[in-house]
Protein backbone atom coordinates (compact mmCIF):
# COMPACT_ATOMS: atom_id res chain seq x y z
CA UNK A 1 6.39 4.81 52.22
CA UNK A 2 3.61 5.25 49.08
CA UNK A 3 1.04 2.88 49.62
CA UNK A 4 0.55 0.72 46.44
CA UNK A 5 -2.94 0.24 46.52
CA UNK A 6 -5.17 1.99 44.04
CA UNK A 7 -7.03 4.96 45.27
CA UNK A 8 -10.42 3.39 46.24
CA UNK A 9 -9.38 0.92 47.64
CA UNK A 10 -7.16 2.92 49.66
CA UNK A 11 -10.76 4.96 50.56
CA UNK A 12 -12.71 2.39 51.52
CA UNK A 13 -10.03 0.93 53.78
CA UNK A 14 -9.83 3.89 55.50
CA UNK A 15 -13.55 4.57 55.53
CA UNK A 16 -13.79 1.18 57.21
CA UNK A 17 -11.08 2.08 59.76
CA UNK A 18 -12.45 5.36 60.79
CA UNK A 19 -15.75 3.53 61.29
CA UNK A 20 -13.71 1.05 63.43
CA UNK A 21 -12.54 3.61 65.55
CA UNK A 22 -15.51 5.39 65.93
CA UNK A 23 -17.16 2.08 67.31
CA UNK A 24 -13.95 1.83 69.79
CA UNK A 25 -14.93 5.46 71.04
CA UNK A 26 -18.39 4.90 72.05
CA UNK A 27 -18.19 1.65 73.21
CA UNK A 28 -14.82 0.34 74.54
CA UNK A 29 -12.50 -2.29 73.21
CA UNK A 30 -14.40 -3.93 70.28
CA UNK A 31 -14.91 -8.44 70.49
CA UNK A 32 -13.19 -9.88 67.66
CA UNK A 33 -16.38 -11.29 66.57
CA UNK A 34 -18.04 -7.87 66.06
CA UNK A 35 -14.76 -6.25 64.54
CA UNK A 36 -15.44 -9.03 62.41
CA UNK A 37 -18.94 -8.65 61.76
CA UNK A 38 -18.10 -5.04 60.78
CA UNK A 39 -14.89 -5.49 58.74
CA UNK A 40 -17.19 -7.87 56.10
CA UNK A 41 -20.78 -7.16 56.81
CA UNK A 42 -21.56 -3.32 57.41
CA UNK A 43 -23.63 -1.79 54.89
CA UNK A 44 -22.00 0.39 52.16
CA UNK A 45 -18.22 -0.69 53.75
CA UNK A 46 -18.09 -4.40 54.54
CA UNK A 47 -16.27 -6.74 52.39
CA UNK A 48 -18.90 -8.57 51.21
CA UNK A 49 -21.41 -5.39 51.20
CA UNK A 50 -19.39 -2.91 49.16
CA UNK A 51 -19.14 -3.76 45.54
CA UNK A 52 -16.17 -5.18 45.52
CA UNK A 53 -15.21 -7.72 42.45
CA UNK A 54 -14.26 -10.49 45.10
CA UNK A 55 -14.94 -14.46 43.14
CA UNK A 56 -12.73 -15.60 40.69
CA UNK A 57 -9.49 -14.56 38.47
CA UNK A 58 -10.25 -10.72 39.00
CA UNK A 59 -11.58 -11.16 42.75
CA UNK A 60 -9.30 -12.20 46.36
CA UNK A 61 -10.46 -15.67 46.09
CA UNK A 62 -11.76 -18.65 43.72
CA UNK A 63 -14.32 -21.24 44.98
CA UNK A 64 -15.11 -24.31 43.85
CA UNK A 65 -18.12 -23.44 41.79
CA UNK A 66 -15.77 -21.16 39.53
CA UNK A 67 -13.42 -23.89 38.70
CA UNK A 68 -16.06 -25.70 37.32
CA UNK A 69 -19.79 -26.75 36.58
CA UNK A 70 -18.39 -30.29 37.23
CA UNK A 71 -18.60 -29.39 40.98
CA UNK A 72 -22.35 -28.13 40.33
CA UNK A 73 -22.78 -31.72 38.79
CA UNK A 74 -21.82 -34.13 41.28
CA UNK A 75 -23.63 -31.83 44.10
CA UNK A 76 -27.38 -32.25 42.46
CA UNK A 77 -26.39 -35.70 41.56
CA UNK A 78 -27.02 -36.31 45.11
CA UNK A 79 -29.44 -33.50 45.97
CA UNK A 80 -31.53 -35.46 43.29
CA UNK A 81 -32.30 -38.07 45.66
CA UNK A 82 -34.46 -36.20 47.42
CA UNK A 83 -35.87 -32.87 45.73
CA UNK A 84 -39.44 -33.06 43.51
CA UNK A 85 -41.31 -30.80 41.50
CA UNK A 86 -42.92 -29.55 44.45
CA UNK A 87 -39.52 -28.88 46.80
CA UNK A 88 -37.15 -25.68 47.29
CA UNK A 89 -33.57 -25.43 46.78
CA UNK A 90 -32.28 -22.87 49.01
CA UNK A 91 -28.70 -21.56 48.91
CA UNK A 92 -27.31 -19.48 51.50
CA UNK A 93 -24.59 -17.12 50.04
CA UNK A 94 -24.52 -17.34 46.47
CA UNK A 95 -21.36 -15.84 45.67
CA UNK A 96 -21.34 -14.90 42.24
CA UNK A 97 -24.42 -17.03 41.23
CA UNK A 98 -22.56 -19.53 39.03
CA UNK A 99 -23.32 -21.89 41.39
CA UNK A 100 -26.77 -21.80 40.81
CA UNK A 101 -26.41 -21.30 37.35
CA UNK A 102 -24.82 -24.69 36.74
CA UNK A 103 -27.13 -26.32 39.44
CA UNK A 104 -29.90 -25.57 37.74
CA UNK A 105 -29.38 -27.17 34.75
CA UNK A 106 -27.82 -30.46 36.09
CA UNK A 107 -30.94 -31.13 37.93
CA UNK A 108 -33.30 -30.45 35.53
CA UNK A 109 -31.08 -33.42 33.71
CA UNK A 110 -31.57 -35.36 36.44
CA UNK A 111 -35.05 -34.97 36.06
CA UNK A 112 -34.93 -33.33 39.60
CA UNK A 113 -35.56 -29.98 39.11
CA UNK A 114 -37.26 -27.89 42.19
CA UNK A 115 -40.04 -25.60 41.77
CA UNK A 116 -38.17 -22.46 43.85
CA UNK A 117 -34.53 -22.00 44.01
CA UNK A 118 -33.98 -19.32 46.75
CA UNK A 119 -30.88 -17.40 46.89
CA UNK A 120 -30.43 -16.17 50.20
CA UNK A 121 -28.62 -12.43 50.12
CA UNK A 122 -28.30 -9.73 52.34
CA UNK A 123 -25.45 -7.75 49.77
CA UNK A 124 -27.84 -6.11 46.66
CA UNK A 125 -24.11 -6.03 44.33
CA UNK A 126 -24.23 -9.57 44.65
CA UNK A 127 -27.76 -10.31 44.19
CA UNK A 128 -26.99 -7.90 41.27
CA UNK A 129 -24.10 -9.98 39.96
CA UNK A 130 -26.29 -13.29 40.81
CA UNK A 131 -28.99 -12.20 38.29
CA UNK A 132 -26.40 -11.29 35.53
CA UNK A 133 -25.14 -14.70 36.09
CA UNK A 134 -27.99 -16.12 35.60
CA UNK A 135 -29.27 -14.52 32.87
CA UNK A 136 -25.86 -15.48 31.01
CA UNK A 137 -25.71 -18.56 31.77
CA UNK A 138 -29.27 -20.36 32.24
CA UNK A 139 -31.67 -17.75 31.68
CA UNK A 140 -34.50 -20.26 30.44
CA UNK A 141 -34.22 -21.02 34.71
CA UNK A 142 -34.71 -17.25 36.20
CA UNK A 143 -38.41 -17.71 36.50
CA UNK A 144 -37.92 -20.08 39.10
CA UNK A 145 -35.25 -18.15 40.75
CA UNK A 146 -35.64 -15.95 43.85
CA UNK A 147 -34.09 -13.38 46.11
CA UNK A 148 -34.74 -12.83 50.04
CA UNK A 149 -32.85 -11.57 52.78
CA UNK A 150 -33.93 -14.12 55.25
CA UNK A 151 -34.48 -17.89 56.02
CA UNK A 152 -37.82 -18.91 55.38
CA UNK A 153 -40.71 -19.67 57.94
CA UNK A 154 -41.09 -22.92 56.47
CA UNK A 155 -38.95 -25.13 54.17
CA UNK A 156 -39.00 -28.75 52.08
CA UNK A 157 -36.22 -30.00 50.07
CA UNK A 158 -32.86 -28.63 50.34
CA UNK A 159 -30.87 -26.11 51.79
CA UNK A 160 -27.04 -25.78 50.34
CA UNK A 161 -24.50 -23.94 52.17
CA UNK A 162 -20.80 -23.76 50.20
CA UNK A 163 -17.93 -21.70 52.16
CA UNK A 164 -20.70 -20.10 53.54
CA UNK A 165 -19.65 -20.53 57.85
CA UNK A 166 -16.00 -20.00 57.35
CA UNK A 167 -17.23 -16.43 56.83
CA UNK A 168 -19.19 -16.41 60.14
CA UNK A 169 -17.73 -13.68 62.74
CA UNK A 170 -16.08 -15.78 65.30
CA UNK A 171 -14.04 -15.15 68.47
CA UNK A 172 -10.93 -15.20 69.44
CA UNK A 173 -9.85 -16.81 72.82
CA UNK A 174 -5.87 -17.48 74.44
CA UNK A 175 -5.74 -20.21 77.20
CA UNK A 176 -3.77 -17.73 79.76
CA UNK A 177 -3.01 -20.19 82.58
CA UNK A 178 -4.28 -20.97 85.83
CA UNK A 179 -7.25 -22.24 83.93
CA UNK A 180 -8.27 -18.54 82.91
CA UNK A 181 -9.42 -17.70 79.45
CA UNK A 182 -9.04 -14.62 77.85
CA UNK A 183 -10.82 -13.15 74.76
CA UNK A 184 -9.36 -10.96 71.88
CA UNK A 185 -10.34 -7.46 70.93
CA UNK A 186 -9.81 -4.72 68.98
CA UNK A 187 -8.86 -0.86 70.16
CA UNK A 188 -7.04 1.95 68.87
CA UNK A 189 -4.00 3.30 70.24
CA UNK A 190 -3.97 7.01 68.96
CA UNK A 191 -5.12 6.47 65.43
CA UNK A 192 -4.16 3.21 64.58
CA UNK A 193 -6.17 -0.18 65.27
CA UNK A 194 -4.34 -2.81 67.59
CA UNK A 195 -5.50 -6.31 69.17
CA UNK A 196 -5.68 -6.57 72.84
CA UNK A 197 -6.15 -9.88 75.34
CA UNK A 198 -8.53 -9.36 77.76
CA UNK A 199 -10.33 -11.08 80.31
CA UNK A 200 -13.51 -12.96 78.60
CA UNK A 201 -16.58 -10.23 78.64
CA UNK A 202 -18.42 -11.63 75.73
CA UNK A 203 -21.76 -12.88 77.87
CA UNK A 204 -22.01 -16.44 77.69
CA UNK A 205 -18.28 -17.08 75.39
CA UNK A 206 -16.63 -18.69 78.43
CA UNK A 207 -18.81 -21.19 79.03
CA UNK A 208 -19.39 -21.91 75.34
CA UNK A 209 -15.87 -22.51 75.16
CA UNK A 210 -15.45 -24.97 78.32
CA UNK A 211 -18.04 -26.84 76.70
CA UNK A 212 -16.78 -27.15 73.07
CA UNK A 213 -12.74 -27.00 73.66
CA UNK A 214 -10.70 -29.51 74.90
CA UNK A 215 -8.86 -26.83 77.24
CA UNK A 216 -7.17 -29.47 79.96
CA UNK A 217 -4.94 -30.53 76.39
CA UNK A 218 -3.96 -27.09 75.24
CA UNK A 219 -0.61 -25.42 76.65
CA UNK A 220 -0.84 -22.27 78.37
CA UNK A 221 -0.57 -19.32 75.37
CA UNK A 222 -2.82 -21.54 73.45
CA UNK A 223 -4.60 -19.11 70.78
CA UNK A 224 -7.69 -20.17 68.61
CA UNK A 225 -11.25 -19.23 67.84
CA UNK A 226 -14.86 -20.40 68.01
CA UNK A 227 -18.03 -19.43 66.51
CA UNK A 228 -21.14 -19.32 68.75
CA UNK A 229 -22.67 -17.48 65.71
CA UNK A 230 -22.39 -20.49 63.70
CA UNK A 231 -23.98 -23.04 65.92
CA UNK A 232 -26.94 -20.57 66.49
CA UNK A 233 -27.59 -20.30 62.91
CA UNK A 234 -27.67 -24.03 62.60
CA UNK A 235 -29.58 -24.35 65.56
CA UNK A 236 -32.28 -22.02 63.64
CA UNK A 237 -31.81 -23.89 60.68
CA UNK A 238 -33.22 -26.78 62.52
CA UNK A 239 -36.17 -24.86 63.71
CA UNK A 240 -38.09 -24.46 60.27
CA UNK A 241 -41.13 -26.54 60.10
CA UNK A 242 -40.58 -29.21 57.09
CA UNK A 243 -38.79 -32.29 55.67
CA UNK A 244 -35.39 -31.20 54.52
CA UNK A 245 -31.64 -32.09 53.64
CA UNK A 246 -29.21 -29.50 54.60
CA UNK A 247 -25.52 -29.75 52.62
CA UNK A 248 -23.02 -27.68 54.03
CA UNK A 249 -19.43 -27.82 52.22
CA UNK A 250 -16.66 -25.89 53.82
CA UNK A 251 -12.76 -26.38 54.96
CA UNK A 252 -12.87 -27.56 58.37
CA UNK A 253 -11.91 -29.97 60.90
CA UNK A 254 -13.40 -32.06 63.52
CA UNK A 255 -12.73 -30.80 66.72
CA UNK A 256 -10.17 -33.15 68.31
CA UNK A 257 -7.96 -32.17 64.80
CA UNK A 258 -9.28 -27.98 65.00
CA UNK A 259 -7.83 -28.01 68.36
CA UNK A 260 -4.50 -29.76 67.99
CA UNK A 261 -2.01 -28.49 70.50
CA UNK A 262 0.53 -27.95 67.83
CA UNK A 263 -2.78 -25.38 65.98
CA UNK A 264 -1.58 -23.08 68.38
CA UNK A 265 -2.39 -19.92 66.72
CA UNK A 266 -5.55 -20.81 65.63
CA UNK A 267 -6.86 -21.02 61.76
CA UNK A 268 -8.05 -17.38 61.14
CA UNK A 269 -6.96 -16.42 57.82
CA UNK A 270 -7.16 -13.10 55.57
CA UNK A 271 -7.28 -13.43 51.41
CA UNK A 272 -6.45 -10.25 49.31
CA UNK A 273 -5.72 -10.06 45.68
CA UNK A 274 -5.27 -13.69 45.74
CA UNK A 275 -2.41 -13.53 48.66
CA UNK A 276 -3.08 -14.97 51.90
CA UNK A 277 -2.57 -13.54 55.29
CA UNK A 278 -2.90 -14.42 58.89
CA UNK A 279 -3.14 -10.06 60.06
CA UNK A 280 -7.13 -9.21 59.85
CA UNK A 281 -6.54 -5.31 60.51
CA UNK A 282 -3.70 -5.14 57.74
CA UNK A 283 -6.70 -4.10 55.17
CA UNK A 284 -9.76 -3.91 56.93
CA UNK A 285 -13.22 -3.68 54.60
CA UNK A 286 -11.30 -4.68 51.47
CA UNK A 287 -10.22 -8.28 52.61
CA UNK A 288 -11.93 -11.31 53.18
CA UNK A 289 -11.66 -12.34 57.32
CA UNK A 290 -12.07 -16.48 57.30
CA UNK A 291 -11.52 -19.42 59.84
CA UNK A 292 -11.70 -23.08 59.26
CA UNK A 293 -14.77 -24.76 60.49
CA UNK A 294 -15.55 -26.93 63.40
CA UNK A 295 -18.00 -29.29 62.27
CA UNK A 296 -18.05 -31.55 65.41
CA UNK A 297 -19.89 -28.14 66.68
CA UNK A 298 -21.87 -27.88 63.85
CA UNK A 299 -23.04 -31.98 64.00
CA UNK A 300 -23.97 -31.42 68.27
CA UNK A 301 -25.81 -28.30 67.47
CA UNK A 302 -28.01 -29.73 64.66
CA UNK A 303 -28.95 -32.98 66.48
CA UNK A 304 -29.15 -31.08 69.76
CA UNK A 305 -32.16 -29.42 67.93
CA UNK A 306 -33.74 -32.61 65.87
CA UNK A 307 -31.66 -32.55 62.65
CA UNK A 308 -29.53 -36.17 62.17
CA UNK A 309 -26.27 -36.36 60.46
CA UNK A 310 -26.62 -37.87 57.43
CA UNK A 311 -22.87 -38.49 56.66
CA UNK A 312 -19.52 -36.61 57.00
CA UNK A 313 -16.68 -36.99 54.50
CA UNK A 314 -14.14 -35.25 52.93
CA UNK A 315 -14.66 -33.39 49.55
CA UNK A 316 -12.72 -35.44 47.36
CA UNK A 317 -14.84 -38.88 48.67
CA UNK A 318 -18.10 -36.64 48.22
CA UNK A 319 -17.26 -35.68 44.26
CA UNK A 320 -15.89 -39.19 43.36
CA UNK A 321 -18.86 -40.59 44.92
CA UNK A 322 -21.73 -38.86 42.97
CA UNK A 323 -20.38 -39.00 39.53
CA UNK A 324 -17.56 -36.72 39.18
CA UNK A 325 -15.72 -39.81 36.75
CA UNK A 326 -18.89 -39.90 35.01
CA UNK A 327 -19.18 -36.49 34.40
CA UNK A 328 -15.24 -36.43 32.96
CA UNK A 329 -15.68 -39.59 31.42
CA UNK A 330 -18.50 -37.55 29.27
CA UNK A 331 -16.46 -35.42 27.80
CA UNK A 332 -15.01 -35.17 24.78
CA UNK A 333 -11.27 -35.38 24.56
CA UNK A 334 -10.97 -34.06 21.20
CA UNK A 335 -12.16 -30.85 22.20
CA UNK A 336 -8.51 -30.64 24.19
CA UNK A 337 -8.85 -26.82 25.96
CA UNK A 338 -12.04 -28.01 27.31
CA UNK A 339 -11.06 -31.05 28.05
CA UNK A 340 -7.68 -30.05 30.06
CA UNK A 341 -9.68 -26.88 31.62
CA UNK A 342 -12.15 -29.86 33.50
CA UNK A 343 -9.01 -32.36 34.19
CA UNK A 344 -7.11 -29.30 35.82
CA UNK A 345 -9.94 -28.51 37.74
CA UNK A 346 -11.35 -31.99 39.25
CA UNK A 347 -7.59 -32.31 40.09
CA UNK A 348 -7.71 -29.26 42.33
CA UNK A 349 -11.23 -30.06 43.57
CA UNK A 350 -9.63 -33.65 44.93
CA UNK A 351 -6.36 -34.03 45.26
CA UNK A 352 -5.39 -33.77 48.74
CA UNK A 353 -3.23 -30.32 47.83
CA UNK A 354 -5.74 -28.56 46.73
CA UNK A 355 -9.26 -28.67 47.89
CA UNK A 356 -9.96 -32.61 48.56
CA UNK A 357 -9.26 -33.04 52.30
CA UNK A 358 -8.92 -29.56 53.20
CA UNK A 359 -12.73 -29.32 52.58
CA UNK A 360 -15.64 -31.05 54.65
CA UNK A 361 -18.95 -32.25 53.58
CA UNK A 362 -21.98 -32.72 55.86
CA UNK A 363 -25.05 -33.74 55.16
CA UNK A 364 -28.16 -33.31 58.23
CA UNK A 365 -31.55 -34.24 57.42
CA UNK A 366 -34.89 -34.21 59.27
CA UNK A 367 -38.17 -36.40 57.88
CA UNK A 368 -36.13 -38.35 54.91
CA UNK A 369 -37.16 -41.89 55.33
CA UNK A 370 -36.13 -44.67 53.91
CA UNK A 371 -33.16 -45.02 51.89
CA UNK A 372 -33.52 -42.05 50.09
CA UNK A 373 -29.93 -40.60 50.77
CA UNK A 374 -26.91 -42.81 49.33
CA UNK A 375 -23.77 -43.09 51.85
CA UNK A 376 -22.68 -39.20 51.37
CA UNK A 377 -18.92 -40.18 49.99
CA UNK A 378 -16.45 -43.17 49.58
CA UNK A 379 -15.59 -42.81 52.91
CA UNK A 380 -17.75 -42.40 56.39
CA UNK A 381 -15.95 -39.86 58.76
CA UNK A 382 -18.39 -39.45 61.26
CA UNK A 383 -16.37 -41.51 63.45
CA UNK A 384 -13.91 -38.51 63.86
CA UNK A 385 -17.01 -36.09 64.87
């Protein structure tokens, strides 16, 4: 059978692969979590470190930044309640920067501009693609604009993370019966890559699951995952000295609804050329690798550590509660491709079949007194936490 793909991409995939199975050679059975890690993150190969076009019409995917700048609009309406002329803006994985190019602008409207905005980037073709961006779009911001490869030391004002820990390695467990747990892998049989269950060997995943997943309600054969990775990075979010508001916007579920008996195969999900997928070794290095987030998790990790949820809603109540009518209501209706490009796309950012329940909002905040922070969204879901 000819394989369809174009030549490079066919190259890379099997670059990735033969790194894959050189991995599996000298050391075992790979965790999913570091098949994972590999597939998107290793340098010159990974998805999101090998230059490929992946945001967007041309891309795998589209976010909700390139939909529209309305999205932008209604997030520093309420980041505006907080940041100064003396606070950072930090956003963790930029994307293609449009993002922060629309950001930028809508709080210096706001009168709220900060005097850093930190793009935080480990890939140099996206920082690459973040600066052209930028310089497009709002180049009269760029001087305030910066690049680093890690968190900082010490932080005030804001820290914005959009579909940024659905892309966190996670792991894979199956509830095998007799109260056992076993983890997923990856290993080759002969030259191609397979998954294997095993018996847990992660160090430390089995009793991170007992304490996180409702196992006495699964049924035995139960499959999902669980990302230790993303807890710890929230957990060293919450470690930086300062006064801060941390937004994190993802599709997610609390944990009582991510581990419905009935989600018994999990949410892990693969997006290629706009198609999605449920096999992650069916293109390995040239497809994103995503599951849904569990933001109970993510809320007992960040108070366990001294951050306190703000507020937990569902991206349509978030929008429609910092100005997203306002914004459409300012348009002009006579200027009707315009003005049917924005309906189209506040439609798809809210309506429950597109992005407006499937997506969470949290807000966690350390040192904000007062009643700086409105109520994060028309409705309060914290209950469901």
């Amino acid at each position: 059978m000819i394989d369809p793909l174009p030549t490079p991409l066919r190259e890379r995939r099997a670059a990735m692969e033969a790194l894959l199975r050189e991995q599996i050679r000298a050391q075992g059975p790979l965790p999913f979590d570091r098949f994972m890690e590999l597939a998107l993150y290793a340098p010159g190969l990974g998805y999101y470190r090998g230059g490929l076009h992946k945001f967007g019409a041309a891309g795998d995917f589209t976010t909700a930044p390139e939909l529209s700048p309305l999205f932008a609009g209604c997030i520093a309406r309420y980041c505006a309640h907080i940041l100064d002329a003396d606070g950072e803006l930090i956003e963790f994985g930029g994307g293609s920067g449009r993002l922060a190019a629309d950001l930028l602008p809508a709080l210096d409207a706001l009168g709220a501009l900060p005097a850093r905005y930190t793009l935080i980037e480990l890939s140099a073709e996206l920082r690459a693609r973040q600066r052209e961006t930028l310089e497009r779009l709002a180049p009269e911001y760029l001087s305030r604009v910066a690049w680093s490869d890690a968190p900082p030391t010490r932080h005030q004002g804001v820290i914005l993370a959009n579909e940024v820990l659905d892309a966190m390695p996670v792991s894979r467990f199956r509830v095998a019966g007799d109260e056992r747990l076993e983890e997923h892998f990856i290993d080759r049989q002969e030259d191609r890559l397979v998954g294997r269950w095993l018996p847990v060997r992660s160090p430390g995943l089995e009793a991170f699951i007992r304490a996180h997943v409702p196992l006495e309600t699964l049924p035995r054969g139960y499959q999902s995952e669980i990302c230790p990775r993303a807890a710890a990075w929230i957990e060293a979010l919450a470690e930086i000295p300062g006064k801060r508001l941390v937004l994190l916007i993802d599709y997610g579920y609390p944990a009582r609804e991510y581990y419905l008996p009935e989600r018994d195969r999990g949410t892990l999900m693969c997006h290629f050329q706009h198609r999605a997928h449920p096999d992650p070794l069916a293109h390995p290095g040239i497809q994103d690798i995503t599951a849904h987030v569990d933001f109970s998790l993510i809320a007992r990790s960040a108070e366990a550590r001294g951050l306190r949820l703000a507020g937990y809603t569902h991206q349509a109540g978030f929008l429609l509660a910092n100005g997203l009518d306002a914004q459409l209501a300012g348009l002009d209706p006579e200027d009707t491709e315009n003005w049917l490009r924005a309906v189209q796309a506040a439609k798809t950012l809210t309506l429950p079949s597109g992005m407006g329940e499937r997506f969470g909002v949290m807000a966690l905040q350390r040192g904000i007194g007062g009643n700086r922070l409105p109520p994060l969204g028309l409705r309060d879901l914290r209950a469901r936490l």
